[in-house]
PDB file of N, CA and C in Angstrom:
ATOM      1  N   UNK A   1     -12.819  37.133 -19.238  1.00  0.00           N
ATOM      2  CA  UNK A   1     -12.256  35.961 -18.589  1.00  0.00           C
ATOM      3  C   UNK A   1     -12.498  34.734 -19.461  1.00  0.00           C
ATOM      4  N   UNK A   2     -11.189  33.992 -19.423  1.00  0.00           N
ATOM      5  CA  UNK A   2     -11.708  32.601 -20.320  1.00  0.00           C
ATOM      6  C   UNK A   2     -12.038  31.493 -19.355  1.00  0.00           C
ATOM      7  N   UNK A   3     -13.128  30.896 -19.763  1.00  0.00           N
ATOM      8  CA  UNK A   3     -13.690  29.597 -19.100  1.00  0.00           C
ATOM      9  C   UNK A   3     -13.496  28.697 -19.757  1.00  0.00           C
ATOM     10  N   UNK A   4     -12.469  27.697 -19.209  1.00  0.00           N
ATOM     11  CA  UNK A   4     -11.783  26.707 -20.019  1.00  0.00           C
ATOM     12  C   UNK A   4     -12.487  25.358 -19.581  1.00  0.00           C
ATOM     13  N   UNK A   5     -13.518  25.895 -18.505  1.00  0.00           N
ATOM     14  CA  UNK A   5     -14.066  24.306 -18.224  1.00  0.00           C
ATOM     15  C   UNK A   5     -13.000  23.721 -16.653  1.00  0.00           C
ATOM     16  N   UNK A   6     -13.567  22.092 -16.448  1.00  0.00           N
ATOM     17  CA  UNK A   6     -12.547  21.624 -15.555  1.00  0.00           C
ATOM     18  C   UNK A   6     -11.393  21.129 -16.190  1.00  0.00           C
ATOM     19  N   UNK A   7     -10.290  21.513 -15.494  1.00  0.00           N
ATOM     20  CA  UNK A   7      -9.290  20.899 -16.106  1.00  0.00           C
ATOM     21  C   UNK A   7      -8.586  19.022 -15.305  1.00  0.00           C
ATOM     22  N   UNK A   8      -8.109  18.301 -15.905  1.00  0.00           N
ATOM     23  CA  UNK A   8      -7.656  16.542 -15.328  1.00  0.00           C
ATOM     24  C   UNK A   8      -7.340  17.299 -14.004  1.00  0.00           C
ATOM     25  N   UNK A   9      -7.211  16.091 -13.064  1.00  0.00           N
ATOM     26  CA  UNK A   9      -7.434  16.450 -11.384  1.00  0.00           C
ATOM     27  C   UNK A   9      -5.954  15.853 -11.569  1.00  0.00           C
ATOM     28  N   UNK A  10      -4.855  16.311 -10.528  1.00  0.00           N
ATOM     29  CA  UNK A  10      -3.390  15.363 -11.137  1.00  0.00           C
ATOM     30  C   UNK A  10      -3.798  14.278 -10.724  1.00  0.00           C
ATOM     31  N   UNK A  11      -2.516  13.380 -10.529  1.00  0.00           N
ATOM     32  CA  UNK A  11      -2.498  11.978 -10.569  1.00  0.00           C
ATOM     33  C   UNK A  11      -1.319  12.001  -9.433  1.00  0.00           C
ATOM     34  N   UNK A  12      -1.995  11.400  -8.475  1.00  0.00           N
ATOM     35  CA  UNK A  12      -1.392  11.428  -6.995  1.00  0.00           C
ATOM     36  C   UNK A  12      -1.026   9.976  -6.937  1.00  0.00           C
ATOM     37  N   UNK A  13      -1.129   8.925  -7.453  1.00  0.00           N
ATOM     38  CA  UNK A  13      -0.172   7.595  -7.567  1.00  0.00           C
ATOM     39  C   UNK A  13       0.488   7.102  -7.008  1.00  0.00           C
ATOM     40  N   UNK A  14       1.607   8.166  -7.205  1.00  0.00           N
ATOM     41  CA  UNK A  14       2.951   8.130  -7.046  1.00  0.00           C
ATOM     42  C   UNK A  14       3.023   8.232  -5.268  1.00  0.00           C
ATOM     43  N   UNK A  15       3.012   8.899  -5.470  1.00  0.00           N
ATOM     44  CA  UNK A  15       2.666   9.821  -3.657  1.00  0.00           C
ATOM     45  C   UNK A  15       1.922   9.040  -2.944  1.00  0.00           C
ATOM     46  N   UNK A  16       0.561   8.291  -3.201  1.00  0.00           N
ATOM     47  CA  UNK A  16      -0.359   7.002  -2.700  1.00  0.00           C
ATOM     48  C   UNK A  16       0.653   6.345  -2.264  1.00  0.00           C
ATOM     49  N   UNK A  17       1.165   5.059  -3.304  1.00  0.00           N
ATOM     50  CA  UNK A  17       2.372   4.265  -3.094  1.00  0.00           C
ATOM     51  C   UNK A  17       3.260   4.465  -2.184  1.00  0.00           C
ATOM     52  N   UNK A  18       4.025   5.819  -2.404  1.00  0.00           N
ATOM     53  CA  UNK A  18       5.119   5.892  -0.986  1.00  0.00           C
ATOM     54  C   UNK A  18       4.564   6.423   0.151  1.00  0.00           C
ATOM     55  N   UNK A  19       3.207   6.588   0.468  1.00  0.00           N
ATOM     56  CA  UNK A  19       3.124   6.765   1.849  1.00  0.00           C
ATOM     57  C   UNK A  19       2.400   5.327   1.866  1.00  0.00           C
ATOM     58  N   UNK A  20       2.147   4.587   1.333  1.00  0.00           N
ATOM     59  CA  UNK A  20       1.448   3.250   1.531  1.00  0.00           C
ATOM     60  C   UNK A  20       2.496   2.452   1.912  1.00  0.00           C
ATOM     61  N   UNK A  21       4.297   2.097   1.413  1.00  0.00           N
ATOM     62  CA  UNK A  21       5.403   2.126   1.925  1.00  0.00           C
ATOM     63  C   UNK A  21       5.864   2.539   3.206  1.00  0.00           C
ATOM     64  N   UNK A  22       6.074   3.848   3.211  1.00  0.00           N
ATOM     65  CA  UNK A  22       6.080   4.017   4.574  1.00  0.00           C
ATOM     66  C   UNK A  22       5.520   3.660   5.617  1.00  0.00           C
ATOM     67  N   UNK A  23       4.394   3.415   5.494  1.00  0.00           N
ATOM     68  CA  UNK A  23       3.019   3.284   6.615  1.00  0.00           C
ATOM     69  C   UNK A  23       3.157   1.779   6.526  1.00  0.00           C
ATOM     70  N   UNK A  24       3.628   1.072   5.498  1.00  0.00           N
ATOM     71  CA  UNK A  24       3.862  -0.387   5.572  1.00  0.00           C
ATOM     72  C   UNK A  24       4.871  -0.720   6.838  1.00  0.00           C
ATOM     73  N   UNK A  25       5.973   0.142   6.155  1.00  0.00           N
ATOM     74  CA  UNK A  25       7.370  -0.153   6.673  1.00  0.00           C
ATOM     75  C   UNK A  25       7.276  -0.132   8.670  1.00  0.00           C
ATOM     76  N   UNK A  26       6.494   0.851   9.000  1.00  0.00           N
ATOM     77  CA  UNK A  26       5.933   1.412  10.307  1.00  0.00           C
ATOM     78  C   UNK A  26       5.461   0.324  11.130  1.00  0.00           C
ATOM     79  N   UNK A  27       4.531  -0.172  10.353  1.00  0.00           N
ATOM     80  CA  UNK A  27       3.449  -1.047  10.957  1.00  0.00           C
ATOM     81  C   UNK A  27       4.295  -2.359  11.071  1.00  0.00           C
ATOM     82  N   UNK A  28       5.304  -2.949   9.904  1.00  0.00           N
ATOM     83  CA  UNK A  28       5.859  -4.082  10.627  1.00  0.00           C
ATOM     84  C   UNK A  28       7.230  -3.350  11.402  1.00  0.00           C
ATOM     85  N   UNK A  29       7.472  -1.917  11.452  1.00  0.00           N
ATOM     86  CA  UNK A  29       8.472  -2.146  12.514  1.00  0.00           C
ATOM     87  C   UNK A  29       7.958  -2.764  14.115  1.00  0.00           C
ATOM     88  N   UNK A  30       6.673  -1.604  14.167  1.00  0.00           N
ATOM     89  CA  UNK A  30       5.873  -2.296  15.760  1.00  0.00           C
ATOM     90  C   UNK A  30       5.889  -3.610  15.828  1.00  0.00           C
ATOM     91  N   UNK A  31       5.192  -4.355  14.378  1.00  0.00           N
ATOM     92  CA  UNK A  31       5.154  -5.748  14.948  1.00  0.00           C
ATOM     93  C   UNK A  31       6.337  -6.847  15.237  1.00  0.00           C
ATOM     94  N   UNK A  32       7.274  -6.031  14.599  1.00  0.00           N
ATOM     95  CA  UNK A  32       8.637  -6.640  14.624  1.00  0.00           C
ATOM     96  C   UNK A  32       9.087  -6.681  16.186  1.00  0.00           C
ATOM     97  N   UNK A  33       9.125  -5.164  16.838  1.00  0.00           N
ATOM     98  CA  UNK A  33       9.544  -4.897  18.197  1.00  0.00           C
ATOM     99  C   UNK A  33       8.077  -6.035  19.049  1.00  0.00           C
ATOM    100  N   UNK A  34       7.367  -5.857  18.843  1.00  0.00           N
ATOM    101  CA  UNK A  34       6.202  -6.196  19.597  1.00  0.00           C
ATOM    102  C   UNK A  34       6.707  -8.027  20.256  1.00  0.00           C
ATOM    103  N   UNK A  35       6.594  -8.496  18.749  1.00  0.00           N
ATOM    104  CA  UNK A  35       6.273  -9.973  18.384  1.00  0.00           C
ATOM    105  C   UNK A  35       7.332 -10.876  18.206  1.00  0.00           C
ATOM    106  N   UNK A  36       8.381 -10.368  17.596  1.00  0.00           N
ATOM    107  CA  UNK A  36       9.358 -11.019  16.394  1.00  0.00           C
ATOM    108  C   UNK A  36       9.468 -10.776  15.215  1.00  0.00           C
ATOM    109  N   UNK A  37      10.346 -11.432  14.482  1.00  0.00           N
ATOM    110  CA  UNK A  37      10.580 -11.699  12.928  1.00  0.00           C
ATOM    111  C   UNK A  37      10.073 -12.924  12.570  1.00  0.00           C
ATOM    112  N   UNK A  38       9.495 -13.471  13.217  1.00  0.00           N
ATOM    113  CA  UNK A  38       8.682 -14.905  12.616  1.00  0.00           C
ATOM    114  C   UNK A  38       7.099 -14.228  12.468  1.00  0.00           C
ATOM    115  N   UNK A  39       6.556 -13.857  13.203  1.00  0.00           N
ATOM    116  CA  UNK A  39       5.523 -12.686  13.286  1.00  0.00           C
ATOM    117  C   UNK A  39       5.051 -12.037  11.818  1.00  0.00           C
ATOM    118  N   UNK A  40       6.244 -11.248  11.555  1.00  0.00           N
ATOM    119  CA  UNK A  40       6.303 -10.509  10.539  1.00  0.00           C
ATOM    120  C   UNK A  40       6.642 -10.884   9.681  1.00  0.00           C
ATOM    121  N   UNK A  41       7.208 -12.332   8.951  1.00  0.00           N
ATOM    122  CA  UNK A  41       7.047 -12.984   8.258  1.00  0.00           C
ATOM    123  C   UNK A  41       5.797 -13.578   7.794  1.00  0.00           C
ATOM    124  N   UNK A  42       4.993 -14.168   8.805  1.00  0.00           N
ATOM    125  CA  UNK A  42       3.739 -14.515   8.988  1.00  0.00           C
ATOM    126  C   UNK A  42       2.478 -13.527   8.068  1.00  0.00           C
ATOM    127  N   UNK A  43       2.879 -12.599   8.488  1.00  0.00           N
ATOM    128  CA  UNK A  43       2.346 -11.104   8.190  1.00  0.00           C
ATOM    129  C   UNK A  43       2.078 -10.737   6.987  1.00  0.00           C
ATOM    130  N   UNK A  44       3.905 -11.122   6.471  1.00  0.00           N
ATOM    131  CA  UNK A  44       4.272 -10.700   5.045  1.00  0.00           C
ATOM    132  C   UNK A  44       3.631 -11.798   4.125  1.00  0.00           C
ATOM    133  N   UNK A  45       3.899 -12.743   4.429  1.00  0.00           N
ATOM    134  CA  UNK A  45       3.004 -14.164   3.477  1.00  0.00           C
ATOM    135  C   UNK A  45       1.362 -13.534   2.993  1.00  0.00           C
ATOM    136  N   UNK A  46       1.189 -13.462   4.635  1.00  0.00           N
ATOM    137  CA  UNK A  46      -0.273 -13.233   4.371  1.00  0.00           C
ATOM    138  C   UNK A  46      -0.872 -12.002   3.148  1.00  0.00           C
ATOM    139  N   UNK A  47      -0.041 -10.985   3.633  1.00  0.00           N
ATOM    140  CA  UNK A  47      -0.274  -9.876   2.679  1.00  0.00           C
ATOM    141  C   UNK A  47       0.291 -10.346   0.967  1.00  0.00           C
ATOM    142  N   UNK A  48       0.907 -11.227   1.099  1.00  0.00           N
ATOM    143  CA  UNK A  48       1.078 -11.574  -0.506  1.00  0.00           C
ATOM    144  C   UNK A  48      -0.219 -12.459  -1.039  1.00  0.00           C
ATOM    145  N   UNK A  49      -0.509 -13.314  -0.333  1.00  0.00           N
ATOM    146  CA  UNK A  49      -1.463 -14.013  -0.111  1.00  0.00           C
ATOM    147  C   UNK A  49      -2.625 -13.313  -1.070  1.00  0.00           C
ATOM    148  N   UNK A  50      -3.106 -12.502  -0.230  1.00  0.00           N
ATOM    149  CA  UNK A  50      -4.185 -11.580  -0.414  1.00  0.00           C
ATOM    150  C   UNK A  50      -3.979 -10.342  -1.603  1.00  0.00           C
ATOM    151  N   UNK A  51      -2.546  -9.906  -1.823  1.00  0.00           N
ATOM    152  CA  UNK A  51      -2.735  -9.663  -3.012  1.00  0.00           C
ATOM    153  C   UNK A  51      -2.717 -10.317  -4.157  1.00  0.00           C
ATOM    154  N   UNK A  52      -1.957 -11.420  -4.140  1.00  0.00           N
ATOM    155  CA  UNK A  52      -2.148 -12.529  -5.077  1.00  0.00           C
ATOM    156  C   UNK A  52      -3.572 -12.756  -5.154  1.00  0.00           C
ATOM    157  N   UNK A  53      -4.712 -12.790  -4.539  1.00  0.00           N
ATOM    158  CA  UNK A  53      -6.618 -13.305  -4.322  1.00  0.00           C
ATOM    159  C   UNK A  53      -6.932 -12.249  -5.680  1.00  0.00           C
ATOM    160  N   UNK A  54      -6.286 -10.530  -5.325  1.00  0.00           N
ATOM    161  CA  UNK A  54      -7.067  -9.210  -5.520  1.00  0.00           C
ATOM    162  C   UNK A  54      -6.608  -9.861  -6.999  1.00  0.00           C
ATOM    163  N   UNK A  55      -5.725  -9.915  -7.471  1.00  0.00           N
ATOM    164  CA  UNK A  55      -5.062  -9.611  -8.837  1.00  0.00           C
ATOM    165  C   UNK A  55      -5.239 -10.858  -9.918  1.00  0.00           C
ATOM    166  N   UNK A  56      -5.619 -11.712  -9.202  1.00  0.00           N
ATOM    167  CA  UNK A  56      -6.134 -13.374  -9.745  1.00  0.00           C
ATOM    168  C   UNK A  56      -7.972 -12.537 -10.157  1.00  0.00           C
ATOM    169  N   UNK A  57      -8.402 -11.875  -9.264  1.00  0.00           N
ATOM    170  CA  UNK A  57      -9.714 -11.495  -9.299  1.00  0.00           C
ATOM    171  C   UNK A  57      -9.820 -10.749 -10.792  1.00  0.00           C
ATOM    172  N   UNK A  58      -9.013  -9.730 -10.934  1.00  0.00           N
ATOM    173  CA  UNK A  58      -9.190  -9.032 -11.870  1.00  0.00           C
ATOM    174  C   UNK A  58      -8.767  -9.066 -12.743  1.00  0.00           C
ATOM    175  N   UNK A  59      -8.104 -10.297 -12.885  1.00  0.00           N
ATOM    176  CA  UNK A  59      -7.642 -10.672 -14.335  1.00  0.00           C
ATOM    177  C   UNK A  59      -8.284 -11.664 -15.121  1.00  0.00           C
TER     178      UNK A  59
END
């Protein structure tokens, strides 16, 4: 038998991202039905907001 060791673990990325999409898309449909579209505007700012903080951080 050959023992080649561990081999790279894949790279799930891709797949992260679109269920992070989806699960986005989900969460402001509720708040959409819930609240409004001013709501979820509100929402959306904020989340730019905060990734704009993360990416200012690490650069």
């Amino acid at each position: 038998m050959h023992d080649t060791g561990p081999r790279r673990a894949p790279d799930y990325t891709n797949a992260a991202l679109a269920m992070g999409l989806v699960n986005l898309l989900w969460v402001l449909g509720v708040i959409w039905a819930m609240f409004g579209l001013p709501v979820v505007l509100l929402v959306g700012l904020g989340l730019n907001h905060l990734i704009d903080r993360l990416a200012a951080r690490r650069a």
